[in-house]
C-alpha atoms as a PDB file:
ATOM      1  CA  UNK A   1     -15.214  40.168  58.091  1.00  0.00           C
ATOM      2  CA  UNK A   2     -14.051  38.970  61.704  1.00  0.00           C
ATOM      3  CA  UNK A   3     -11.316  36.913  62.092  1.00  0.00           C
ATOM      4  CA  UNK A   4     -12.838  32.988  62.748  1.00  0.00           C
ATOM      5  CA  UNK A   5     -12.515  32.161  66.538  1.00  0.00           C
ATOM      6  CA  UNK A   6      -9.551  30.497  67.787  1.00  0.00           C
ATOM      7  CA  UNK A   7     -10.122  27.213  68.401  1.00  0.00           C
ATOM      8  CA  UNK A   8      -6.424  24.803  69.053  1.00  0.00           C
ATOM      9  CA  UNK A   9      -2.977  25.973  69.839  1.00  0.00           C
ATOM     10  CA  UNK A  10       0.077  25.246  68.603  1.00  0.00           C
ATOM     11  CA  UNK A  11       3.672  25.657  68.954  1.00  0.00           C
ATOM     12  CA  UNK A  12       5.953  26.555  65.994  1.00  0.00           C
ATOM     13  CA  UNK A  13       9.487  25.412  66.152  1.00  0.00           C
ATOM     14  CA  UNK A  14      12.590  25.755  64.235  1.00  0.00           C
ATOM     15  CA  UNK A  15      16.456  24.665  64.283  1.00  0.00           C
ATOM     16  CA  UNK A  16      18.716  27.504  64.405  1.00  0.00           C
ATOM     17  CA  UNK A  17      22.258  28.409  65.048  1.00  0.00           C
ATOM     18  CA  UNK A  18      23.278  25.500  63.164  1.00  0.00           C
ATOM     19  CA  UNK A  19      26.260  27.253  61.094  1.00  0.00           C
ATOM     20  CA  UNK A  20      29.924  27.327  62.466  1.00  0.00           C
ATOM     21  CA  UNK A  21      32.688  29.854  62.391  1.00  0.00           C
ATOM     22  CA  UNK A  22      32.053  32.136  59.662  1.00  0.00           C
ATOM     23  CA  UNK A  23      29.729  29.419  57.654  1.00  0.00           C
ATOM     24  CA  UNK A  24      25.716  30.371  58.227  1.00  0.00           C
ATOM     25  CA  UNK A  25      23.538  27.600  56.888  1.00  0.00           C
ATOM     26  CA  UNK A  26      20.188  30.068  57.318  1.00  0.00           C
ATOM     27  CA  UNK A  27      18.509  33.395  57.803  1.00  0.00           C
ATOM     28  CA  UNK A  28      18.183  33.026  61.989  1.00  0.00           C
ATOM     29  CA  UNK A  29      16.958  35.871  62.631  1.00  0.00           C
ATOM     30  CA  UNK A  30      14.015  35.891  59.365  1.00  0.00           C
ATOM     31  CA  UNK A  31      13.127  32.596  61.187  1.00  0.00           C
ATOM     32  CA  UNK A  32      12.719  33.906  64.452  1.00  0.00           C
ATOM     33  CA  UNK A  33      10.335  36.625  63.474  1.00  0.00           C
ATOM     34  CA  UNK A  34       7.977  33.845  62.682  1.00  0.00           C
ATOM     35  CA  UNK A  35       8.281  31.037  65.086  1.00  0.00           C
ATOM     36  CA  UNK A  36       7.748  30.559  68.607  1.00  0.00           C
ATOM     37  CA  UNK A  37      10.847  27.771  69.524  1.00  0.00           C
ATOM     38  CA  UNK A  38      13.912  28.123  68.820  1.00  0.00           C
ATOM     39  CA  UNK A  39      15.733  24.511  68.820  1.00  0.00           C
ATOM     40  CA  UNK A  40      19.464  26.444  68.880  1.00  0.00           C
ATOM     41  CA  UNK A  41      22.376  23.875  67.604  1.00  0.00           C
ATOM     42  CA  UNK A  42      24.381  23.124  71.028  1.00  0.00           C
ATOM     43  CA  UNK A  43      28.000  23.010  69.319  1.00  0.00           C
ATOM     44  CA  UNK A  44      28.245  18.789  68.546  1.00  0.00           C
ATOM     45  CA  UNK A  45      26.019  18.295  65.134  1.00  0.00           C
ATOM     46  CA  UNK A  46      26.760  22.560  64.826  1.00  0.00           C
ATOM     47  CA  UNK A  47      27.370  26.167  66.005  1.00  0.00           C
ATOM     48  CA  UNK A  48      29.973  27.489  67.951  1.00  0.00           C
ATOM     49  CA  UNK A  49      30.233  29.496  71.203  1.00  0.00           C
ATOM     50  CA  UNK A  50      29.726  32.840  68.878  1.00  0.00           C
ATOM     51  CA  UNK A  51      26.958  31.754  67.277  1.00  0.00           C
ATOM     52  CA  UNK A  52      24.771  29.988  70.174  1.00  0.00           C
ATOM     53  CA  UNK A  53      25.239  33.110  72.127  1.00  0.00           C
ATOM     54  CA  UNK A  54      24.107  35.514  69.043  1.00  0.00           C
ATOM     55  CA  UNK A  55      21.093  33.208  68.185  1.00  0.00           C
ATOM     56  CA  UNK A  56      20.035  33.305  72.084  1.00  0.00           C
ATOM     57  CA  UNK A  57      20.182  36.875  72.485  1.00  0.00           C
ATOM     58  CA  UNK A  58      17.901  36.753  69.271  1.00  0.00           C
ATOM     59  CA  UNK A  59      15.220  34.946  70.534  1.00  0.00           C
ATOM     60  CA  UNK A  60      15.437  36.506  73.728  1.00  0.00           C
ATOM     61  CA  UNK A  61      15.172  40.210  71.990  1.00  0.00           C
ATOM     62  CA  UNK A  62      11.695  38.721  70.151  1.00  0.00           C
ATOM     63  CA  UNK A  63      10.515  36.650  72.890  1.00  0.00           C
ATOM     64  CA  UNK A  64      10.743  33.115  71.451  1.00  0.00           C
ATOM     65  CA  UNK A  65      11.454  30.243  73.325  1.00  0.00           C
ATOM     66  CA  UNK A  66      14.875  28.930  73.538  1.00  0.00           C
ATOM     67  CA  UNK A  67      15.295  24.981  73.313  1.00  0.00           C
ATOM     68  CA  UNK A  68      18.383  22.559  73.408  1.00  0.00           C
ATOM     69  CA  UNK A  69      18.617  20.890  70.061  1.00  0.00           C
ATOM     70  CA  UNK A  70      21.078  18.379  71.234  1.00  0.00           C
ATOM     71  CA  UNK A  71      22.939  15.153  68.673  1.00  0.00           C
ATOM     72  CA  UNK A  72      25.392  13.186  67.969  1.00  0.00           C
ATOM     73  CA  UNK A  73      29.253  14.657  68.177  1.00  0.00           C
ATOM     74  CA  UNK A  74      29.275  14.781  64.395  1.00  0.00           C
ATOM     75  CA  UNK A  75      30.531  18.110  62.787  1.00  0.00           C
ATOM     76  CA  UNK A  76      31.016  16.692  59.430  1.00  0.00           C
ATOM     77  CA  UNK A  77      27.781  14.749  58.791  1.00  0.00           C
ATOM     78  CA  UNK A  78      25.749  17.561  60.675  1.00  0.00           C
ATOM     79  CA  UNK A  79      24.425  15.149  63.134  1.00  0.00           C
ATOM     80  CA  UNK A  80      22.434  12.784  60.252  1.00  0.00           C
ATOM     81  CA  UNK A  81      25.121   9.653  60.581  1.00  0.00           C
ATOM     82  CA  UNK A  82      23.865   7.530  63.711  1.00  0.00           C
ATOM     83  CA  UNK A  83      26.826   6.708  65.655  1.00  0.00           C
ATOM     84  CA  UNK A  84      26.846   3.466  68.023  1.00  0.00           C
ATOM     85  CA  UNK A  85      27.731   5.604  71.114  1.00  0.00           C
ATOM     86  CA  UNK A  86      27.795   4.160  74.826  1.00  0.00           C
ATOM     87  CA  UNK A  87      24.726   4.660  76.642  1.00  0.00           C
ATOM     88  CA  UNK A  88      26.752   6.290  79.593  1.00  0.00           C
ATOM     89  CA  UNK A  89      29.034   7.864  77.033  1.00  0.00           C
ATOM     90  CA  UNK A  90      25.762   9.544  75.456  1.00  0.00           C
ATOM     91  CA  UNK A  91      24.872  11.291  78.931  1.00  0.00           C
ATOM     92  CA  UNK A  92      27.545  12.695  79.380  1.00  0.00           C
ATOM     93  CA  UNK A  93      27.770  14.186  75.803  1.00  0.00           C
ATOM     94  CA  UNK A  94      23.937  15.267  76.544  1.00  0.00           C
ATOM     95  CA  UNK A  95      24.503  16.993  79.563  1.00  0.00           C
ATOM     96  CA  UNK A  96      27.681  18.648  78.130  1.00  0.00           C
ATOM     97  CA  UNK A  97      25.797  20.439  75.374  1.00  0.00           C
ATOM     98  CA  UNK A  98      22.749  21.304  78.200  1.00  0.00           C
ATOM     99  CA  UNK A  99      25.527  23.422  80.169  1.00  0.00           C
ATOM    100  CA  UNK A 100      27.221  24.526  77.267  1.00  0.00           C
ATOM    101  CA  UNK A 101      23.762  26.056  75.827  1.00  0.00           C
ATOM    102  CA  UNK A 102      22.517  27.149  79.476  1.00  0.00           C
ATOM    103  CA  UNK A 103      25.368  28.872  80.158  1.00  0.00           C
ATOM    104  CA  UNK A 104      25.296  31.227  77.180  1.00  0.00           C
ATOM    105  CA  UNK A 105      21.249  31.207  77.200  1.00  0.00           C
ATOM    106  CA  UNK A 106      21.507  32.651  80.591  1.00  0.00           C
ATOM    107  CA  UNK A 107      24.485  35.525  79.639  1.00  0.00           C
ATOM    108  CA  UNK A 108      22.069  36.797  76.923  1.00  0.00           C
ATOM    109  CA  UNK A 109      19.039  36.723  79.128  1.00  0.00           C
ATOM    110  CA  UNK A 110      17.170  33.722  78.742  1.00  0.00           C
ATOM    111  CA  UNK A 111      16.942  30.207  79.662  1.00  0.00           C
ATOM    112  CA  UNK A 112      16.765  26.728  78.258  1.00  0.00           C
ATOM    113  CA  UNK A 113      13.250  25.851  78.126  1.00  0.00           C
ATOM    114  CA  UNK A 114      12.912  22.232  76.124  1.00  0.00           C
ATOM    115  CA  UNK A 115      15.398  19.658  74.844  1.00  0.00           C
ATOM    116  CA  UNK A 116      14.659  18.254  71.194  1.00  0.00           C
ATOM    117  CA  UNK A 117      17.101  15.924  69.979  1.00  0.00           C
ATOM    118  CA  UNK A 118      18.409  16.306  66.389  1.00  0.00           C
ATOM    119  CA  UNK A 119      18.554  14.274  62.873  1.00  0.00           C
ATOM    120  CA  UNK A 120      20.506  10.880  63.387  1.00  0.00           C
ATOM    121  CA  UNK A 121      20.126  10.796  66.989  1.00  0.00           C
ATOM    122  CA  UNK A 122      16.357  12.224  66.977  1.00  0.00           C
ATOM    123  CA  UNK A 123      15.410   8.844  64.588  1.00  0.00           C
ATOM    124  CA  UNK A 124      17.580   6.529  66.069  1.00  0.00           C
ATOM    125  CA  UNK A 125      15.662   7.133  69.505  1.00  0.00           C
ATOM    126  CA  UNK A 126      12.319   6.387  68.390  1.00  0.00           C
ATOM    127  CA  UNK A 127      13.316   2.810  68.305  1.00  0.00           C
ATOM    128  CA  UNK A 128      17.014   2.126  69.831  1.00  0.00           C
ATOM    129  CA  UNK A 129      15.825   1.332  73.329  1.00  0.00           C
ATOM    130  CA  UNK A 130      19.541   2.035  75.018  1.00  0.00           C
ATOM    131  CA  UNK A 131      20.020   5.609  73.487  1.00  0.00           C
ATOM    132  CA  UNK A 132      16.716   6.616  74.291  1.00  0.00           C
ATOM    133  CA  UNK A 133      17.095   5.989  77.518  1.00  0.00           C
ATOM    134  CA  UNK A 134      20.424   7.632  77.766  1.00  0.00           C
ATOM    135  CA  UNK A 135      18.602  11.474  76.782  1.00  0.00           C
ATOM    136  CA  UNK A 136      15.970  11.004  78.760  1.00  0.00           C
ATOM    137  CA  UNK A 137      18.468  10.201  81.618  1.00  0.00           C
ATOM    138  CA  UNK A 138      20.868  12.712  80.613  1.00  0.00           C
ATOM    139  CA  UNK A 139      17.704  15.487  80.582  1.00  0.00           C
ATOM    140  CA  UNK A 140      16.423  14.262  83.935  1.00  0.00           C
ATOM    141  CA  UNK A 141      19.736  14.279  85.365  1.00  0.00           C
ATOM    142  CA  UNK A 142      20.425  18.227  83.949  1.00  0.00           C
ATOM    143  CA  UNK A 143      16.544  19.508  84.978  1.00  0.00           C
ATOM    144  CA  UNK A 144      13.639  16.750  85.621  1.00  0.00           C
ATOM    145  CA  UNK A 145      11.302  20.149  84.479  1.00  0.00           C
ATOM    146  CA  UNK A 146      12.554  20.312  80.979  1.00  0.00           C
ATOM    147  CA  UNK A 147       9.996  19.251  78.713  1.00  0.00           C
ATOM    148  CA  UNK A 148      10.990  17.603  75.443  1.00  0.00           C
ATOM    149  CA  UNK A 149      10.005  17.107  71.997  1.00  0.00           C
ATOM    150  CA  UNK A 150      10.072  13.817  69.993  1.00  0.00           C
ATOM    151  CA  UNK A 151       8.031  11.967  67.775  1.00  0.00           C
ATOM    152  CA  UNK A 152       4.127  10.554  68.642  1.00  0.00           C
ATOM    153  CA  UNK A 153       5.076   6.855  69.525  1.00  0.00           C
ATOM    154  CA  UNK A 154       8.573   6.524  69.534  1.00  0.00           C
ATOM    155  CA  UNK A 155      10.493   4.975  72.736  1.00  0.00           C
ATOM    156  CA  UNK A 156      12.009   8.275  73.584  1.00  0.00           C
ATOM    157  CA  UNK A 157       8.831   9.797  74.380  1.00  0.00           C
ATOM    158  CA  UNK A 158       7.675   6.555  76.158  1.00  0.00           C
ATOM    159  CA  UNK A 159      11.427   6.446  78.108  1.00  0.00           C
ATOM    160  CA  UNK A 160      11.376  10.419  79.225  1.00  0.00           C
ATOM    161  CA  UNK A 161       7.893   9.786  80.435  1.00  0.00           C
ATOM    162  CA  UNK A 162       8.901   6.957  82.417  1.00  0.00           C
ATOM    163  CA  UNK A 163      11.430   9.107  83.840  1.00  0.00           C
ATOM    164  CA  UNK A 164       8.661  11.794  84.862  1.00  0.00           C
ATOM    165  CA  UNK A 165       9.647  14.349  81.508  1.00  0.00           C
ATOM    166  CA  UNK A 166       6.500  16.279  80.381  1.00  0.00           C
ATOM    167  CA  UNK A 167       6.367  14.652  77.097  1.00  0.00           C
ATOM    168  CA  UNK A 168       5.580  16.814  73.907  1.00  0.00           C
ATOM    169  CA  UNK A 169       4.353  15.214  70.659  1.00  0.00           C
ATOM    170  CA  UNK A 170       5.788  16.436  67.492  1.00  0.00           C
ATOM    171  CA  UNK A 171       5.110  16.506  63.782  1.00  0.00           C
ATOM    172  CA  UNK A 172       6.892  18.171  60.438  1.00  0.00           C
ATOM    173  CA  UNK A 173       5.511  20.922  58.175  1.00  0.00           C
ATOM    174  CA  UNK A 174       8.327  20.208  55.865  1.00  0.00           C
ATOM    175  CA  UNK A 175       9.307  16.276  55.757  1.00  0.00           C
ATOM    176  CA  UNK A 176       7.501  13.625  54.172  1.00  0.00           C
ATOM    177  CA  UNK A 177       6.214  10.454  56.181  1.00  0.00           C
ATOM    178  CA  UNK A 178       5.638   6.919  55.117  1.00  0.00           C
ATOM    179  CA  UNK A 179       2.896   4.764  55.705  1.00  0.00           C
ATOM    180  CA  UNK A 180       3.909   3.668  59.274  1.00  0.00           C
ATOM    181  CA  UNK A 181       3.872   7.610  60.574  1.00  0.00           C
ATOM    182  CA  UNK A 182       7.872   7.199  60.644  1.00  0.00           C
ATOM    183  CA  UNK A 183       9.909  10.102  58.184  1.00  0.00           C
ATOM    184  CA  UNK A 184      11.137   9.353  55.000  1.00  0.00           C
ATOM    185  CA  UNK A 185      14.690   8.784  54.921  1.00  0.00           C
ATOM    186  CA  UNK A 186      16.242  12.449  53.098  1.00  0.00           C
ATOM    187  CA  UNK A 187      17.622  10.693  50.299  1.00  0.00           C
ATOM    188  CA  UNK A 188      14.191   9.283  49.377  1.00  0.00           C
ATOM    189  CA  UNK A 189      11.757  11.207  46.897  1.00  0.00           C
ATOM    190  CA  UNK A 190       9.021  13.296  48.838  1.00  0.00           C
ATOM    191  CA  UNK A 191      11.069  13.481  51.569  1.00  0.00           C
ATOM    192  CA  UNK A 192      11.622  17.153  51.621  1.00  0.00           C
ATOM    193  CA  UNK A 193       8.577  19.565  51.375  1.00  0.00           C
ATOM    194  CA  UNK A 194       9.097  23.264  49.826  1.00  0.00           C
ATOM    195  CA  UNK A 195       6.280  24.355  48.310  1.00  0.00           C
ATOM    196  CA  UNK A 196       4.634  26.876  50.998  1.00  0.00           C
ATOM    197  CA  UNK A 197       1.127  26.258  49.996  1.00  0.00           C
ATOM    198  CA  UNK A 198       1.555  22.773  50.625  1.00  0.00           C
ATOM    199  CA  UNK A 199       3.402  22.635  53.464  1.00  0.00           C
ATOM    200  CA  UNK A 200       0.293  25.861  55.137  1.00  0.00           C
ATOM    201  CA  UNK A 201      -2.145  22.940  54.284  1.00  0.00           C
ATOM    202  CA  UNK A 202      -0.222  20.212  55.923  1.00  0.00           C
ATOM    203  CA  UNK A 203      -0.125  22.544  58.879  1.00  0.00           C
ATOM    204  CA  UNK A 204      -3.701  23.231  59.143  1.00  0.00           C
ATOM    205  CA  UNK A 205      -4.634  20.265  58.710  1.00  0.00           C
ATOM    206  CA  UNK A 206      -2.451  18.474  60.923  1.00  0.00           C
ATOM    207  CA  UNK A 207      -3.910  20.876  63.842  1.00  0.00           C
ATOM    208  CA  UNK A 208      -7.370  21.034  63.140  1.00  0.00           C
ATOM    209  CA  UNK A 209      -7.967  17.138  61.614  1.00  0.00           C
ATOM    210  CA  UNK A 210      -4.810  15.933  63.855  1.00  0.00           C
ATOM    211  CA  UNK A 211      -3.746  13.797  60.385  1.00  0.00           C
ATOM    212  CA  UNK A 212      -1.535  14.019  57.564  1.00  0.00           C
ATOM    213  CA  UNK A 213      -0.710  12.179  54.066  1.00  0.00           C
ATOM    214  CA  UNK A 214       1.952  10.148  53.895  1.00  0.00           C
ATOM    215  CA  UNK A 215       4.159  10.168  50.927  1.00  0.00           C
ATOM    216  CA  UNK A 216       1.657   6.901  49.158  1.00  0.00           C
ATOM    217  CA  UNK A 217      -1.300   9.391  50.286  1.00  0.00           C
ATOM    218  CA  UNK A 218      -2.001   7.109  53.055  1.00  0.00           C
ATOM    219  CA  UNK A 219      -3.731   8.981  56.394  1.00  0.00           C
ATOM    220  CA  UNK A 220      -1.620   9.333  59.040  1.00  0.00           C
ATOM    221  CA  UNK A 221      -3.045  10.052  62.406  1.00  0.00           C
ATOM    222  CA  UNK A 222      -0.714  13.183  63.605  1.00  0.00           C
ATOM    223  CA  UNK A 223      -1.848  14.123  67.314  1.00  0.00           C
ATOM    224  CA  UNK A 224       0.895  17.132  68.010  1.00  0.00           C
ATOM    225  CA  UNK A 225       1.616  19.788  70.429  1.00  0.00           C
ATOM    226  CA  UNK A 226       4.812  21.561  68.215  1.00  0.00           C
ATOM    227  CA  UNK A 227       5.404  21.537  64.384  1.00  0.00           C
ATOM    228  CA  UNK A 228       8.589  22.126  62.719  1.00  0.00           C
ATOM    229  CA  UNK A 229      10.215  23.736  60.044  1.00  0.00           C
ATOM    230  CA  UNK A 230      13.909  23.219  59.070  1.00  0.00           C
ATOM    231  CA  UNK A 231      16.185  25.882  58.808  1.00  0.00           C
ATOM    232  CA  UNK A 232      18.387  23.877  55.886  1.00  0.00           C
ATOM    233  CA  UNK A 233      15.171  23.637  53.735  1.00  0.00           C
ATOM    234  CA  UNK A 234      15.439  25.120  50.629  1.00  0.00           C
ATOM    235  CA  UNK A 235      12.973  28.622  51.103  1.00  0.00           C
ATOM    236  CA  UNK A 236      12.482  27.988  54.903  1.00  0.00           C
ATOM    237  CA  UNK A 237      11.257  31.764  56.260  1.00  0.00           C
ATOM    238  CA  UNK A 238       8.770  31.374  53.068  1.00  0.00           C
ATOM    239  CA  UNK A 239       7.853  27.887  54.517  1.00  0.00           C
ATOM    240  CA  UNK A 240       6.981  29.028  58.062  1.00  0.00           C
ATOM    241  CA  UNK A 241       5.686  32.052  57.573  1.00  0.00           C
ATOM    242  CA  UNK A 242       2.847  30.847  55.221  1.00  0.00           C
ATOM    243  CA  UNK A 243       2.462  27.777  57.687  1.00  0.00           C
ATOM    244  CA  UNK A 244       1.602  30.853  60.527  1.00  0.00           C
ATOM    245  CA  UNK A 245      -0.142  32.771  58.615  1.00  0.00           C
ATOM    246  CA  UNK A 246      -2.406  29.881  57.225  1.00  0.00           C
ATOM    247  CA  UNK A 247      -2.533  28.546  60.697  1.00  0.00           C
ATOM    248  CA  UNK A 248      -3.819  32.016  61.675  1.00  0.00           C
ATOM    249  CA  UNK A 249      -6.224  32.775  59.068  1.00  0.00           C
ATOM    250  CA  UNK A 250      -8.014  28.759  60.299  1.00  0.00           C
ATOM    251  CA  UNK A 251      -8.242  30.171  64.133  1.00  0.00           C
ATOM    252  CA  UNK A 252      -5.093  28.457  65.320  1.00  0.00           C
ATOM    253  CA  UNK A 253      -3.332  30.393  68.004  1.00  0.00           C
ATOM    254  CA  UNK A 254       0.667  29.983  67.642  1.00  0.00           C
ATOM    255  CA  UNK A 255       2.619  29.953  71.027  1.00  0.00           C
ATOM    256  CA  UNK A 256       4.889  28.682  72.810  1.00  0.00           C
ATOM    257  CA  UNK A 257       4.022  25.266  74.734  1.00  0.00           C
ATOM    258  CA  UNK A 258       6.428  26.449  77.250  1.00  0.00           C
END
């Protein structure tokens, strides 16, 4: 039987290098035989020098894309406590992780190719007008060309397209949404997704339909050019490599939107 024609793209992202020192949250490199982005930690939420470098030469080796997965200065919450920082304080702290990343991106033969903002920082944006306007400022400042990732609707999309950012839309194999299309806070039940079959039908269907359920079973309209899968979730390489190959097997190609 001949494979069903390919009929809608799609990027497949993940966050990596998000260990420190000799601590390794994930299996990096399982991950990045399946995806096609690689959001690597920039050294503020996590990773270290070490690590950013190893992951970078990683993706470069396998020819995924390498994106800045930038947050909050917070080692010890792993970027998921919003912190009140200055808007002009925030740029700076955005641009320092863009050159930090570039620099070793570039050593191991790549390049930064996105910027996708992570945990607290990546919710607090889709609504807290000053910060979002802050990364978009701090990413135009760095490289106007960078696209970025965020979430469909939010005011960081809206702000980095008013600053002339190619905008990307994104949506989550592996987190549960409410009602209003926002995510479910972690600590809520449903909020985490880890059973593969589930999450390869979310995937699918979030492509092909451009919809998902929401944790009430609500339909959420989903219109995305990247999904995601979290390294930290519990069975993650099982995760995105049934989302790919179920994304496969429905005619979905799976590259890079960069």
């Amino acid at each position: 039987m001949s494979a069903p024609a390919t009929t809608a793209t799609i990027d497949l992202n993940c966050d990596v290098g998000e260990g420190f020192g000799a601590w390794r949250i994930a299996d990096d490199e399982a991950l990045l035989d399946v995806v096609t982005g690689a959001n690597v930690a920039c050294g503020f939420h996590a990773g270290d020098p070490s690590t950013m470098r190893h992951v970078c030469e990683a993706a470069v080796k396998r020819g995924v894309t390498i994106g800045a997965h930038v947050g909050y200065r917070d080692l010890a919450g792993f970027g998921r406590r919003f912190l009140d920082v200055d808007p002009v304080e925030l740029i700076d702290e955005i641009l320092y992780q863009l050159g930090a990343l570039d620099a070793l991106a570039g050593a191991s033969g790549g390049e930064i190719a996105y910027v996708k903002p992570h945990g607290a920082l990546y919710n607090a944006i889709a609504t807290h007008e000053k910060q979002a306007g802050a990364v978009a400022e701090a990413v135009w400042q760095y490289d106007p060309t960078l696209p970025v990732l965020g979430q469909p609707g939010s005011r960081w999309l809206a702000r980095a397209a008013e600053a002339g950012l190619t905008t990307i839309a994104e949506a989550f194999a592996d987190r549960g949404y409410s009602p209003d299309g926002r995510l479910l806070p972690r600590r809520e039940p449903g909020a985490v997704l880890t059973d593969a079959d589930e999450v390869a039908r979310r995937c699918v269907r979030l492509v092909r339909d451009g919809e998902a359920a929401a944790v009430d079973g609500t339909v959420i309209p989903l219109q995305a050019g990247s999904l995601c899968v979290h390294s930290d979730t519990p069975g993650a390489v099982e995760l995105a490599t049934a989302a790919r190959t179920a994304l496969v097997s429905a005619g979905v190609e799976v590259r890079s939107f960069a």
